[in-house]
Protein backbone atom coordinates (compact mmCIF):
# COMPACT_ATOMS: atom_id res chain seq x y z
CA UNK A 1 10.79 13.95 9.67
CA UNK A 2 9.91 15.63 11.79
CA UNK A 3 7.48 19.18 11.41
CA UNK A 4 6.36 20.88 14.15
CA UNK A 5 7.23 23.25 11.35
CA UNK A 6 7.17 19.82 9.16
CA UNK A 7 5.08 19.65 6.23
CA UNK A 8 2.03 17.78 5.03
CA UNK A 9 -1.19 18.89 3.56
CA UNK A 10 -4.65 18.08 1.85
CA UNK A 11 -7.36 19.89 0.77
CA UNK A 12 -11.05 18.70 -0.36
CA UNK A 13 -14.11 19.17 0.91
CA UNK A 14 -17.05 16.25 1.47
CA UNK A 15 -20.25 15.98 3.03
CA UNK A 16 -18.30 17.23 6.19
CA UNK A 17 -18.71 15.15 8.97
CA UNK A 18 -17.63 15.60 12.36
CA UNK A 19 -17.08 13.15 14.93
CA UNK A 20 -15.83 13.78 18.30
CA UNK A 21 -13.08 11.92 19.49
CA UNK A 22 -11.89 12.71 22.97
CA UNK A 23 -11.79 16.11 25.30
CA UNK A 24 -8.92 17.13 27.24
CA UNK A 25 -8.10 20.84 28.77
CA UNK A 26 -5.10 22.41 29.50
CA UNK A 27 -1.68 20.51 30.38
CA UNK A 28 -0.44 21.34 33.60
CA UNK A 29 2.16 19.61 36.28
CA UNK A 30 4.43 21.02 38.70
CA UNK A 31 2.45 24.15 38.31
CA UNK A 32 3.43 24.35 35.16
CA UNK A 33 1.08 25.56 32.59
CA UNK A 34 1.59 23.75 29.38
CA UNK A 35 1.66 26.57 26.40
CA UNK A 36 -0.15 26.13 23.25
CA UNK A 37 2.62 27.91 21.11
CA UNK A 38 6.36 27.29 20.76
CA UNK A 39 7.88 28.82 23.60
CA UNK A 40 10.00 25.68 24.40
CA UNK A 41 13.38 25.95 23.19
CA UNK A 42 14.54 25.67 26.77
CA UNK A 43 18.21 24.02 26.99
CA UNK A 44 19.31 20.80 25.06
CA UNK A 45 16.70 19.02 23.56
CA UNK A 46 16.08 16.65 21.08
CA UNK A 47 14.43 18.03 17.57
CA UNK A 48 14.12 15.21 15.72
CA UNK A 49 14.57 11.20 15.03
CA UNK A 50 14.61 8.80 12.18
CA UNK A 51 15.70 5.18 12.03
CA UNK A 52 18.02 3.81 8.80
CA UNK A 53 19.81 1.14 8.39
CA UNK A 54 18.96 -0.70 11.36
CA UNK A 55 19.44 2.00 13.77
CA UNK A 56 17.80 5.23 15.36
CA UNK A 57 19.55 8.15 14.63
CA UNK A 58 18.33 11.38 16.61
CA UNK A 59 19.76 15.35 16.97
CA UNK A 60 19.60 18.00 19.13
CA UNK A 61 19.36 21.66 18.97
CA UNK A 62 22.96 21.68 19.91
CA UNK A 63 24.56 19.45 17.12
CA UNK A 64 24.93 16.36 20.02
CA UNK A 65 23.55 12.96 17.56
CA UNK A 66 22.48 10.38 19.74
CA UNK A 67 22.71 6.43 17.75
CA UNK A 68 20.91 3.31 19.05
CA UNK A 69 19.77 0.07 18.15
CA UNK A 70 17.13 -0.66 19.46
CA UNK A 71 15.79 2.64 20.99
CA UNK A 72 16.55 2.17 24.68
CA UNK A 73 19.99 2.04 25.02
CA UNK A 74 22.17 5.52 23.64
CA UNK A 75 25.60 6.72 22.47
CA UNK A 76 26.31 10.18 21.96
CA UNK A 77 28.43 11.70 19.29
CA UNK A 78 28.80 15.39 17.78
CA UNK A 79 28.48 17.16 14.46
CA UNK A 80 31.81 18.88 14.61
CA UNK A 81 30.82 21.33 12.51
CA UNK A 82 29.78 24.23 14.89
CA UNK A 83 26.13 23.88 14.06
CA UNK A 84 23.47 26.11 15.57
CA UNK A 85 20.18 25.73 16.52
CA UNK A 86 19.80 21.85 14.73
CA UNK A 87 15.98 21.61 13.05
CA UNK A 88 15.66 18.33 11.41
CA UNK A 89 17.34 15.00 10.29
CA UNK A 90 16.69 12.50 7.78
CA UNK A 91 18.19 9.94 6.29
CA UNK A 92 18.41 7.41 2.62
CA UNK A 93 19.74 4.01 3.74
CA UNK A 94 23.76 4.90 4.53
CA UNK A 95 23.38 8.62 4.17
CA UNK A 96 22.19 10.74 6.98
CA UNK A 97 21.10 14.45 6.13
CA UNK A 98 20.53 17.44 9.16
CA UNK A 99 20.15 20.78 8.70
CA UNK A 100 20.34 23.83 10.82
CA UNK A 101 18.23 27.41 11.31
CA UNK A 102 20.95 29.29 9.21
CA UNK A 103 21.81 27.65 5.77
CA UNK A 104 24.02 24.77 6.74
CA UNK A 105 23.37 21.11 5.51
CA UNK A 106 25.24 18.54 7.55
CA UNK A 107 26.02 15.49 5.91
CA UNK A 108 27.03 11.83 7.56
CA UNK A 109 27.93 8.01 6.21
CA UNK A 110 27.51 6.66 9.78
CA UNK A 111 25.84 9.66 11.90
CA UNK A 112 29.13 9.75 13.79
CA UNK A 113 31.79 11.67 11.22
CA UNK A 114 30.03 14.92 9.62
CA UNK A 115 30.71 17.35 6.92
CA UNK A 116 29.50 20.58 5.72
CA UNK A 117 27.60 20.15 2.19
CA UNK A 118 25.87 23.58 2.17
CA UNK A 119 26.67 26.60 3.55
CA UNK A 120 24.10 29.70 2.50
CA UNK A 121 23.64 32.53 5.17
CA UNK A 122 20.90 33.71 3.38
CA UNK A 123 18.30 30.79 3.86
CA UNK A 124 16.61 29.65 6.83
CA UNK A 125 16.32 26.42 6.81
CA UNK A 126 12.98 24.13 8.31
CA UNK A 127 12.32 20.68 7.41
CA UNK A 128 14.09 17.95 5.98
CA UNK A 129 12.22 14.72 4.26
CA UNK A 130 13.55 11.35 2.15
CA UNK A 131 11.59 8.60 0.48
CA UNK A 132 15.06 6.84 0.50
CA UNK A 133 15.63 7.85 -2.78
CA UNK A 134 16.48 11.92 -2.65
CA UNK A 135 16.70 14.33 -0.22
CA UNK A 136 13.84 17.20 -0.19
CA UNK A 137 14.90 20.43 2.30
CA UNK A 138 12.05 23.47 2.45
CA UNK A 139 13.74 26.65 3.27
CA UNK A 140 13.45 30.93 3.03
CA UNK A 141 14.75 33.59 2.02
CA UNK A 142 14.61 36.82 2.07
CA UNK A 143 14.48 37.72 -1.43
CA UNK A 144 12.09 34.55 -2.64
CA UNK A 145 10.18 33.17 0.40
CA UNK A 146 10.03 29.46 0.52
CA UNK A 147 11.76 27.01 -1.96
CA UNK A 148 12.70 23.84 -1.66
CA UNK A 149 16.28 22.56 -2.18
CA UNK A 150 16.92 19.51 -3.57
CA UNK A 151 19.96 16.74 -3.17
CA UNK A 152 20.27 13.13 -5.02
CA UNK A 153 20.67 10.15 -3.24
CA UNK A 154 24.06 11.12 -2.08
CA UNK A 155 22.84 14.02 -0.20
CA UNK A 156 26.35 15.90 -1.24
CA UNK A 157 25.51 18.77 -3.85
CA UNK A 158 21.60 20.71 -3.67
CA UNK A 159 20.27 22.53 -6.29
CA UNK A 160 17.21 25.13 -5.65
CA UNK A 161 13.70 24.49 -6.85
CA UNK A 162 10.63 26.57 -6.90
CA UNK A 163 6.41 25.14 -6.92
CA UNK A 164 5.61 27.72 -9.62
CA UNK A 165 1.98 28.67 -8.70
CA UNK A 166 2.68 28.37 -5.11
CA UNK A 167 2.79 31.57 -3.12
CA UNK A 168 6.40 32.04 -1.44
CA UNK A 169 5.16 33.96 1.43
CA UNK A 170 3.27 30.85 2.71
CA UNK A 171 4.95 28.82 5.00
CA UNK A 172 5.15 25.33 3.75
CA UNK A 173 4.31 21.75 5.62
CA UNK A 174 6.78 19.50 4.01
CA UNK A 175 6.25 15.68 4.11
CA UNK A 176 7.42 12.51 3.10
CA UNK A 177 4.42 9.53 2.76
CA UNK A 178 5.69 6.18 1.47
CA UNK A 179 7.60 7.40 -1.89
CA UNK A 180 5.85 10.65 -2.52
CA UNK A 181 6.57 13.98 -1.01
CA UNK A 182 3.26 16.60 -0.18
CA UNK A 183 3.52 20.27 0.60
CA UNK A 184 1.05 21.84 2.31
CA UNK A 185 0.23 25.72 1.86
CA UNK A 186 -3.03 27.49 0.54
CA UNK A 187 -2.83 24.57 -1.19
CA UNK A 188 -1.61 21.44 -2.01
CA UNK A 189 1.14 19.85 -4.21
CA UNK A 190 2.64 16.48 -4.51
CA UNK A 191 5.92 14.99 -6.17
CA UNK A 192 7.75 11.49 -6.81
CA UNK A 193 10.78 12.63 -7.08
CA UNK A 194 11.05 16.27 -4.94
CA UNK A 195 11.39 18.55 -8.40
CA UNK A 196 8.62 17.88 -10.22
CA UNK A 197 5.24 19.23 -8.29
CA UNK A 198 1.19 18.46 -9.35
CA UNK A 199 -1.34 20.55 -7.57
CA UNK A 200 -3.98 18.62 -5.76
CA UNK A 201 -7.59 20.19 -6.25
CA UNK A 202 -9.29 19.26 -3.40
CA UNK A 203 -12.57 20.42 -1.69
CA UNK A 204 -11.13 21.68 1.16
CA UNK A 205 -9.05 24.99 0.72
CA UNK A 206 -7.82 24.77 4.43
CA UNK A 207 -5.36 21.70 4.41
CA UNK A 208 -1.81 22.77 6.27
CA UNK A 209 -0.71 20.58 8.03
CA UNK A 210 1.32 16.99 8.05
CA UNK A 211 0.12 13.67 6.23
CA UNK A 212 0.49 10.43 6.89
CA UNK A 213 -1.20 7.19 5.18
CA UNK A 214 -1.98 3.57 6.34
CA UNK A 215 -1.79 0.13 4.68
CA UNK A 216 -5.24 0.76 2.86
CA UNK A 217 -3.81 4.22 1.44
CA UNK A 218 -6.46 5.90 3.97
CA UNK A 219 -4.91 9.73 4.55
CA UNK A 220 -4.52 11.30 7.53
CA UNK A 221 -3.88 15.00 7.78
CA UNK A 222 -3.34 17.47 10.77
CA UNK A 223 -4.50 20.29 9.18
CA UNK A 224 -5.97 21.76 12.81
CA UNK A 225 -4.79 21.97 16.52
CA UNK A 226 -7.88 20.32 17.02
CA UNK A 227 -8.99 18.41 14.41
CA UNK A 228 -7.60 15.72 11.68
CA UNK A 229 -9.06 15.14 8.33
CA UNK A 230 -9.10 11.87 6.49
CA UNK A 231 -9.69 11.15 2.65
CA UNK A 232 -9.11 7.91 0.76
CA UNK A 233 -8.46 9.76 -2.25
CA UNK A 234 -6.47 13.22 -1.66
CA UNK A 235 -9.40 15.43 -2.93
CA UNK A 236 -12.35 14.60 -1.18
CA UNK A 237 -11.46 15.27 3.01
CA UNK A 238 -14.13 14.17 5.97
CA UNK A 239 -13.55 16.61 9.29
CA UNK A 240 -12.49 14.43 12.71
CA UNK A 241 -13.29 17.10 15.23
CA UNK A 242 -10.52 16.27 18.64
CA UNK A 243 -13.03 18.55 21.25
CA UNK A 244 -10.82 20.49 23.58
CA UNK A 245 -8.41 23.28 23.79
CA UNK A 246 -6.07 23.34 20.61
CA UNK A 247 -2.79 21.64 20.62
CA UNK A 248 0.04 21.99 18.30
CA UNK A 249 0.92 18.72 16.10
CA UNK A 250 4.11 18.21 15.36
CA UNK A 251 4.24 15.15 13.82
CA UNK A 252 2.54 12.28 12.60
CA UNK A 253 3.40 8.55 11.51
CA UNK A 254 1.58 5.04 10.76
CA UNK A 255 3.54 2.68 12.49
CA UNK A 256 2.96 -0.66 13.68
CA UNK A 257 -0.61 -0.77 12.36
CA UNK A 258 -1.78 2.28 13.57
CA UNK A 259 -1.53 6.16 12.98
CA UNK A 260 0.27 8.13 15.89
CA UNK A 261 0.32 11.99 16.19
CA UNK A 262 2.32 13.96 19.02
CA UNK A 263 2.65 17.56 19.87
CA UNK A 264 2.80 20.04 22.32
CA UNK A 265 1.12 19.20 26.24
CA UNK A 266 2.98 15.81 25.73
CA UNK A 267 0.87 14.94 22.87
CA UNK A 268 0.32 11.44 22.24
CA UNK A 269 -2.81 10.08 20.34
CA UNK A 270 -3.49 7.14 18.28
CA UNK A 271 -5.80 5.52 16.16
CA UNK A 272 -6.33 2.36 14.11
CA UNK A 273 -9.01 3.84 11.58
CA UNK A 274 -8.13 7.65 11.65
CA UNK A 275 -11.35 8.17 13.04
CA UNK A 276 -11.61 7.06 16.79
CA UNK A 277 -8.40 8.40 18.66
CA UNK A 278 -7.10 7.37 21.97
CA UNK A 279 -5.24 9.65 24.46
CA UNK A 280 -1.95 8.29 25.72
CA UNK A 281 -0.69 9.01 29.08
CA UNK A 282 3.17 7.98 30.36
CA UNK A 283 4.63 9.28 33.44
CA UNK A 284 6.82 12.45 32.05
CA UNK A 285 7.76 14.90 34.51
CA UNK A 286 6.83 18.12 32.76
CA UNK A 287 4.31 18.98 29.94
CA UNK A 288 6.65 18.45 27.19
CA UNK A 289 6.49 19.21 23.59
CA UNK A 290 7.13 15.71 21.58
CA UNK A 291 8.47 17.07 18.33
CA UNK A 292 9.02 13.46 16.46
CA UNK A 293 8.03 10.05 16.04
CA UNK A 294 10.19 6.95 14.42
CA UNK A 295 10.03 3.39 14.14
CA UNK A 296 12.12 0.47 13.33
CA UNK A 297 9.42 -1.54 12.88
CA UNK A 298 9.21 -3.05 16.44
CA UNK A 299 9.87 -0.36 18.91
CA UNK A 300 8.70 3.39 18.55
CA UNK A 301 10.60 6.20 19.93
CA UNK A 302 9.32 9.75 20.80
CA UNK A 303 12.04 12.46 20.95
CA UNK A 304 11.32 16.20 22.19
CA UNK A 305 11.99 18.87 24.93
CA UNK A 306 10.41 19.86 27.97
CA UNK A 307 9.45 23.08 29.15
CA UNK A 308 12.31 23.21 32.25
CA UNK A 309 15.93 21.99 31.92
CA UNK A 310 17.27 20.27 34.39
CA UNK A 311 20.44 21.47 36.23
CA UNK A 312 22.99 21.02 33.57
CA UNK A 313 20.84 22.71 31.17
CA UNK A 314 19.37 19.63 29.23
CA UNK A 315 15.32 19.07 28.60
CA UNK A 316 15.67 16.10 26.19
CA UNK A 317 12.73 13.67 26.55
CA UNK A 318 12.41 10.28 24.76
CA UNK A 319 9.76 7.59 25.06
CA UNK A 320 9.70 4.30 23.67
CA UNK A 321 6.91 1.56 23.43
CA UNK A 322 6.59 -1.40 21.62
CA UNK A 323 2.99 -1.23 21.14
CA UNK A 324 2.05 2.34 21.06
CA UNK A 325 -0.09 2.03 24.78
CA UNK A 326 2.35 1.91 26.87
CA UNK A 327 5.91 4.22 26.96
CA UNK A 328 8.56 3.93 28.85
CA UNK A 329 10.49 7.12 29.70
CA UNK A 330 14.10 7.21 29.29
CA UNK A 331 14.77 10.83 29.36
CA UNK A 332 16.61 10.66 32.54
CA UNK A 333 19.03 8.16 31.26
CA UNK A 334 19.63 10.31 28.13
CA UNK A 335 20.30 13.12 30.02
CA UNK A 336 22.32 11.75 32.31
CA UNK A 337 24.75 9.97 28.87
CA UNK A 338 24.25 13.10 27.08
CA UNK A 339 25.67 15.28 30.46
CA UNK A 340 27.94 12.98 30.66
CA UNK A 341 29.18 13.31 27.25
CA UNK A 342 29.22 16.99 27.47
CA UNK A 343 31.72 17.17 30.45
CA UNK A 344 34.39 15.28 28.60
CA UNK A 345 33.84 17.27 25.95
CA UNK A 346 34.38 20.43 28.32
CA UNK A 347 37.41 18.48 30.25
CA UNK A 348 39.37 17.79 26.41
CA UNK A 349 39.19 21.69 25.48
């Protein structure tokens, strides 16, 4: 679901034609300098979101799942699994899939009871993607590079797969767009079903990055900190130049009529066309790095981390809208239910 080491990709080249969307400089509040790299990482945040079976289902870094309805209103449980350092959920209807930096695969019927489906020391593990159907999970190793692993509907057993002509010492954007899965590298690949992989020829050898596509199959990549590139076909790409210093995208979705990217320097941009992008503003605190974006359709939530805890050691930020102008922020009331959480957890040992 989330990438800010999530996947997507497209490469093709066309009469390349730039159009300038919007400038902005450097992020700063508080004095605070907003970085262009990951440097974040700073207490309890959130890493990703997804919404199934009529709910939102988010992590953090810490193993803490937070579960709501409609996307305002929390409850906190725990994978009690002794995970560390969380990177990604996803989920296929019932079944809800997270994964950690250091081989585990979590596994959950309801997002509140977990279980341990994969255990592997040896692979770090990145991004996690579902077209409802399968489970797709791009991780390294030592010996191989990057793979992908790959689980049936269930999520419960994962077998390893390799893109044969891909090079393993790439890293790989992983991504999910309607039923077919893309990864991104020197070049690009695409699959129905997460085993089987096509290469892509396009004219554009320079396509990392995460995809997305609207209602009139219109692709949207994020190949560049400061650029998109659209292509109705997957092999022939147009250049959207985004003038200003370079930002890191770490996601990218078409919800509610309209494409939305976030990233690093509180991120938040939007377009109906993939060509003219608007800047959104809300009133966060900090220049935050927004790491995911979900939807259930009527409300869209924004879960990341800022770049100073608060006091009890939590930077989670969320931000919800129902439109995609206008966000409210939340992230002191999940702090304060996820603190609160944490100190009966601390009281019961």
């Amino acid at each position: 679901m989330t990438n800010r080491r999530r996947s997507t990709f497209k490469y093709v080249f066309v009469s390349t034609m730039l159009v300038v969307i919007f400038s902005y400089g450097v992020v700063s509040a508080n004095n605070l300098e907003c970085p262009s790299r990951r440097v974040f990482d700073v207490g309890e945040h959130i890493e990703d979101v997804t919404h199934t079976n009529g709910k939102y289902v988010a992590v953090t870094n810490e193993g803490h799942v937070l579960i709501s309805g409609d996307g305002f209103e929390w409850n906190i449980r725990k994978i009690n699994q002794s995970p560390r350092l969380i990177r990604g959920i996803s989920a296929a209807e019932e079944v809800v899939i997270a994964i950690d930096a250091f081989g585990k695969i979590y596994r959950s019927i309801d997002g509140e009871s977990w279980e341990v489906v994969l255990n592997d020391s040896s692979l770090k593990l990145a991004t996690v993607e579902s077209n409802g159907k399968e489970f797709v999970v791009y991780a390294r190793e030592a010996q191989h590079g990057g793979m992908l692993l790959y689980s049936e509907h269930n999520g419960g057993t994962w077998e390893r797969h390799y893109i044969s002509d891909a090079d393993p010492l790439d890293w790989y954007y992983l991504s999910v767009v309607g039923s077919q899965y893309f990864v991104s590298t020197s070049k690009l690949y695409e699959s129905g079903d997460g085993v089987l992989w096509n290469r892509i020829v396009t004219d554009d050898l320079n396509l990392p990055g995460l995809f997305a596509k609207n209602d009139d199959n219109l692709y949207v990549n994020t190949a560049g900190t400061d650029e998109v590139r659209i292509s109705q076909n997957r092999r022939t790409w147009t250049k959207v130049l985004i003038k200003g210093n370079p930002v890191p995208v770490n996601d990218i979705k078409w919800v509610r009529n309209q494409f939305i990217i976030v990233g690093n320097c509180s991120l938040i941009l939007t377009s109906n066309d993939g060509t003219d992008w608007l800047r959104r503003t809300s009133d966060l605190q900090y220049p935050n790095r927004l790491n995911a974006v979900a939807s259930n359709g009527e409300t869209i939530v924004i879960a990341g981390e800022a770049t100073k805890a608060d006091s009890d050691g939590v930077s989670a930020v969320v931000l919800v809208s129902r439109d995609g102008k206008v966000w409210d922020n939340i992230s002191e009331k999940i702090r304060t239910v996820l603190t609160d959480y944490k100190s009966r957890e601390t009281s019961q040992e």
